[in-house]
N, C-alpha and C. Protein backbone atom coordinates (compact mmCIF):
# COMPACT_ATOMS: atom_id res chain seq x y z
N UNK A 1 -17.18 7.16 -10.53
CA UNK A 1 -16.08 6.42 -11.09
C UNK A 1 -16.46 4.94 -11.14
N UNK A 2 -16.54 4.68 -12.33
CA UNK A 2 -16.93 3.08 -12.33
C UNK A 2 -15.75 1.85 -11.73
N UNK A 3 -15.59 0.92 -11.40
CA UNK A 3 -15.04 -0.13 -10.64
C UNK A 3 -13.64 -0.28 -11.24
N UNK A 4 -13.10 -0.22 -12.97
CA UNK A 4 -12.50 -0.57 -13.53
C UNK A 4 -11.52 0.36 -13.12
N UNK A 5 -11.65 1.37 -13.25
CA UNK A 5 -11.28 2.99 -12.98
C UNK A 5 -10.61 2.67 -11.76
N UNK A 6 -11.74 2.54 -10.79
CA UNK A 6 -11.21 2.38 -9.29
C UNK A 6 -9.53 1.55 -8.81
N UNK A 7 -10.17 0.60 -9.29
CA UNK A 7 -8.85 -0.36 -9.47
C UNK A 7 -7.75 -0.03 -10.04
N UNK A 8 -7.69 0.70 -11.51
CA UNK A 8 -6.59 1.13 -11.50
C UNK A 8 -5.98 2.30 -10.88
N UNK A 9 -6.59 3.04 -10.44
CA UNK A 9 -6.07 4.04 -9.61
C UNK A 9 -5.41 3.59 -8.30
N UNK A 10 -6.60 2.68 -7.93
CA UNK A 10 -5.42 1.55 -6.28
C UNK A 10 -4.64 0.92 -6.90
N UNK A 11 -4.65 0.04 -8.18
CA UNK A 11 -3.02 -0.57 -8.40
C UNK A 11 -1.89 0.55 -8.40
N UNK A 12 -2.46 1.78 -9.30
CA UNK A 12 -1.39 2.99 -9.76
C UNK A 12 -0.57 2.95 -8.17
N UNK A 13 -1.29 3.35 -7.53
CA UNK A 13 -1.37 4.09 -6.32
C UNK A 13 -0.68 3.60 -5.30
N UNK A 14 -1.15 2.05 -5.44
CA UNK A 14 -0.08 1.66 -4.31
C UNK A 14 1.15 0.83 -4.99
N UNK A 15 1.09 0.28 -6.50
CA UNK A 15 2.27 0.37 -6.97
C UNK A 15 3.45 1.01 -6.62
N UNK A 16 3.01 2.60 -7.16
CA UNK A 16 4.15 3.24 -6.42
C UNK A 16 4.44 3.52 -5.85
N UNK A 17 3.75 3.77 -4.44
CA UNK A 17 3.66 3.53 -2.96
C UNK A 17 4.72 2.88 -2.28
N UNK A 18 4.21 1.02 -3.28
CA UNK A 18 5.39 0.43 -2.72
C UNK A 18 6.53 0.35 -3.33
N UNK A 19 6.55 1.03 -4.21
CA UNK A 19 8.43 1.55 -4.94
C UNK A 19 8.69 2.63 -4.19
N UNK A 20 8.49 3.31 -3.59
CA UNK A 20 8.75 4.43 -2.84
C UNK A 20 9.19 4.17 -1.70
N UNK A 21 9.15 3.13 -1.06
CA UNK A 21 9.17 2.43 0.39
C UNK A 21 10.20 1.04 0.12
N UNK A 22 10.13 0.54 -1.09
CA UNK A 22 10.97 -1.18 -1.44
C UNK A 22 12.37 -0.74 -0.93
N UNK A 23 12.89 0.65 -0.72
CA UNK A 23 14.18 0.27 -0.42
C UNK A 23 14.43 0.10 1.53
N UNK A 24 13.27 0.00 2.20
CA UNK A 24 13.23 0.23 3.45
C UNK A 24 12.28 -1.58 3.82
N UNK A 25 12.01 -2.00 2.68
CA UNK A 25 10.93 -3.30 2.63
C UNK A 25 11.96 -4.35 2.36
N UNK A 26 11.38 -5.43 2.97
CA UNK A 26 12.11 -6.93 2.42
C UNK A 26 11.84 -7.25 1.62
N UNK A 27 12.69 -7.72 0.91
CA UNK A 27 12.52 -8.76 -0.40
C UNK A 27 11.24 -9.54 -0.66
N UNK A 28 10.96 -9.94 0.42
CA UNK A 28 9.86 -10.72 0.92
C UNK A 28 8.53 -9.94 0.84
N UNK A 29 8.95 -8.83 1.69
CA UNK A 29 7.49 -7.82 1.79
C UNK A 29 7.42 -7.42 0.09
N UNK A 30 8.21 -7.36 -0.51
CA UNK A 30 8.14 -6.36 -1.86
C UNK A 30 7.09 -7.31 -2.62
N UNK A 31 7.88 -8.91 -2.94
CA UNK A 31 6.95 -9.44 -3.72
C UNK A 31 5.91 -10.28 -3.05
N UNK A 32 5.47 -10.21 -1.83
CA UNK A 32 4.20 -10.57 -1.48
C UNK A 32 3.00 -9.19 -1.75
N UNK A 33 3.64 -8.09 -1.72
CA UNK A 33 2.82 -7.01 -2.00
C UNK A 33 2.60 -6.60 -3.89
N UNK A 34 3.48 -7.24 -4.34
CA UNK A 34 2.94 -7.07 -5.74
C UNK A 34 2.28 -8.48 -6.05
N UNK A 35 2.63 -9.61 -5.08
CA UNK A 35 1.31 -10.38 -5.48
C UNK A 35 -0.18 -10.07 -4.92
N UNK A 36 -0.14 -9.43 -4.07
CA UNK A 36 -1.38 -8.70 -3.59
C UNK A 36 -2.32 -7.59 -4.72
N UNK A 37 -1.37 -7.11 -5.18
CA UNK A 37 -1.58 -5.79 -5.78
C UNK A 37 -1.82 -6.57 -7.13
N UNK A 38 -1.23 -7.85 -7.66
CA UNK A 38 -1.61 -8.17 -8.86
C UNK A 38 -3.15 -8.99 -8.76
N UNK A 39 -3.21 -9.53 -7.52
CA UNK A 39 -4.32 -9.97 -8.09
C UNK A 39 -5.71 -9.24 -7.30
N UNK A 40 -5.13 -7.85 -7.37
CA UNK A 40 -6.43 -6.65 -6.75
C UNK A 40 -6.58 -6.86 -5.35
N UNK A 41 -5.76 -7.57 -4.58
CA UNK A 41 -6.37 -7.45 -3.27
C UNK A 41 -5.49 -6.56 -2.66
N UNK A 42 -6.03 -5.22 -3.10
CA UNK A 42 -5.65 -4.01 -2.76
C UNK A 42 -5.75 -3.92 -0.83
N UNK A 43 -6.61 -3.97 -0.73
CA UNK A 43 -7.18 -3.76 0.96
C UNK A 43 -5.54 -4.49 1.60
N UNK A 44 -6.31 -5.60 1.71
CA UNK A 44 -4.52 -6.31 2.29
C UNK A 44 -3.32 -6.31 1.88
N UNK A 45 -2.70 -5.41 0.61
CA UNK A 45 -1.73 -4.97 0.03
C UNK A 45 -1.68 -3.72 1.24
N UNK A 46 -2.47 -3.20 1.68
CA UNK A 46 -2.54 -1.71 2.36
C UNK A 46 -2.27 -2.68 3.70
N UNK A 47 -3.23 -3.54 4.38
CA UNK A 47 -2.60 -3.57 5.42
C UNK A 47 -1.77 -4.47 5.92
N UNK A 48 -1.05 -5.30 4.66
CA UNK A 48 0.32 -5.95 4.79
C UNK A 48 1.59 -4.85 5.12
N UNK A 49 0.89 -3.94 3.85
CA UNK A 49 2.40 -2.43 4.36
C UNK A 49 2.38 -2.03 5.50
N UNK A 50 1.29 -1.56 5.56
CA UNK A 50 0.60 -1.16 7.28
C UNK A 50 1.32 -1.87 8.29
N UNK A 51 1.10 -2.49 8.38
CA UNK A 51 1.69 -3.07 9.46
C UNK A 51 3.44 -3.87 9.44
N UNK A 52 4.24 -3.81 8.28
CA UNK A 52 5.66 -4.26 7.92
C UNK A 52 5.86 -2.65 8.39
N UNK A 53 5.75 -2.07 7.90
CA UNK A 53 5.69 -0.03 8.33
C UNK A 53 5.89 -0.28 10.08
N UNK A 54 5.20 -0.85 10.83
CA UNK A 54 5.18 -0.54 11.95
C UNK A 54 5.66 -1.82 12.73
N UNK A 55 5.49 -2.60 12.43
CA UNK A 55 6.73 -4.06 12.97
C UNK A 55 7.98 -4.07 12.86
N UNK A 56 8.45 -3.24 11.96
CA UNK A 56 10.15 -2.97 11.45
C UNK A 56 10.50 -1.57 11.99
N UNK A 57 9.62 -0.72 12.35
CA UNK A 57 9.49 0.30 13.09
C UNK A 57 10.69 1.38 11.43
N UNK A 58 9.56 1.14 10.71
CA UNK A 58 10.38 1.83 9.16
C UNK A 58 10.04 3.63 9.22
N UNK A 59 10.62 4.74 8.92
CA UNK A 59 10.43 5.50 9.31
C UNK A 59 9.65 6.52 7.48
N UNK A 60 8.37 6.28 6.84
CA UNK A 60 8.12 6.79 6.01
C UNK A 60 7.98 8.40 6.34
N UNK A 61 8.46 8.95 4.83
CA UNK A 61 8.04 10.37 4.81
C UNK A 61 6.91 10.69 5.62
N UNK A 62 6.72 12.21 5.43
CA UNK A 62 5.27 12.79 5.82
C UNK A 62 4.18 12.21 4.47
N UNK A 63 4.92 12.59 3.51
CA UNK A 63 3.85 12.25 2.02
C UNK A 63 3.87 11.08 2.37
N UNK A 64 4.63 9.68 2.62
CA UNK A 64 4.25 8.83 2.08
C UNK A 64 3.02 8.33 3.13
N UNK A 65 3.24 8.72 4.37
CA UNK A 65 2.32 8.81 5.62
C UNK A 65 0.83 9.28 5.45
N UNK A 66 1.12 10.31 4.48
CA UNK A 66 -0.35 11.03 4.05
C UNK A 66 -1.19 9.99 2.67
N UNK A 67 -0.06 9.90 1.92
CA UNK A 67 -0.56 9.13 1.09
C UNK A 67 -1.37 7.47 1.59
N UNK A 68 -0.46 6.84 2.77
CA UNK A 68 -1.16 5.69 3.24
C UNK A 68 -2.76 5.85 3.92
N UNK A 69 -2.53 7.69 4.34
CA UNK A 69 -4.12 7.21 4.99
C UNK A 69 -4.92 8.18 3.59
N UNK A 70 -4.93 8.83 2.48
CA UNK A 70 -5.35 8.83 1.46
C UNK A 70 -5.78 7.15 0.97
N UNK A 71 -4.98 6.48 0.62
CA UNK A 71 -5.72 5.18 0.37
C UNK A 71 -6.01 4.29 1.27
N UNK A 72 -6.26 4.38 2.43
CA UNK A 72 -6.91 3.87 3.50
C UNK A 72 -8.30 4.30 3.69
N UNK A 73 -8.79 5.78 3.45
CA UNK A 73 -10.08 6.28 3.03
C UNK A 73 -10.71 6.15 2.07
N UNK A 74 -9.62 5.78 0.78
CA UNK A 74 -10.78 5.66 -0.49
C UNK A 74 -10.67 4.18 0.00
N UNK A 75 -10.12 2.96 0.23
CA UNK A 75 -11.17 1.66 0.76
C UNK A 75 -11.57 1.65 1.61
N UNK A 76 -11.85 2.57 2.64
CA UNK A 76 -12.65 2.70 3.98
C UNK A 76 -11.99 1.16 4.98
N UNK A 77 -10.63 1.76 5.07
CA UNK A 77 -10.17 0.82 5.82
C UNK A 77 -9.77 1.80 7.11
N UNK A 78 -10.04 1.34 8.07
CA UNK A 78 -9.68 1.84 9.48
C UNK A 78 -8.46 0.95 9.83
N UNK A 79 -6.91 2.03 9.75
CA UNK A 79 -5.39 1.38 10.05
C UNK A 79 -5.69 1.58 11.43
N UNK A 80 -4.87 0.48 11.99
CA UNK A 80 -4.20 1.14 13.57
C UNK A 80 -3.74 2.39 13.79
C-alpha cells in the first residue's frame, strides 16, 4: 500500500472513530482531534483519544476498543 493510501485509510479511520466517541468527548477534545487528523498527525490524534478515553474514565464499546488497538498496530504505536 503506497503512503497516500495509508493516510487515507488513518484519516477514514479515525475520522470516524472520533464521531463515534464525540458524543462522550469535549468540545475541546473533538476539535483538537480533527486538527490532528487534518494535518495527518494521525499517531497523536490516537494518543490524544487514548488517553481523554482514560482520564475521563469514558466507557467505549468493545468495537470501538478493538478498533483503537487495530489502529494502534497499523502505526506501531504501543498504548498504555
Amino acid at each position: 500500500m503506497n503512503r497516500a493510501e495509508e493516510w487515507r485509510k488513518l484519516e477514514e479511520a479515525l475520522t470516524n472513530f472520533v464521531g463515534s466517541m464525540s458524543s462522550q468527548l469535549s468540545i475541546r477534545d473533538c476539535a483538537l482531534l480533527a486538527e490532528f487528523i487534518d494535518n495527518r498527525e494521525f499517531g497523536v490524534a490516537l494518543e490524544w483519544l487514548h488517553s481523554s478515553v482514560v482520564e475521563n474514565r469514558l466507557q467505549p464499546s468493545a468495537s470501538q476498543k478493538l478498533e483503537v488497538q487495530r489502529l494502534a498496530k497499523m502505526m506501531d504505536i504501543d498504548l498504555p
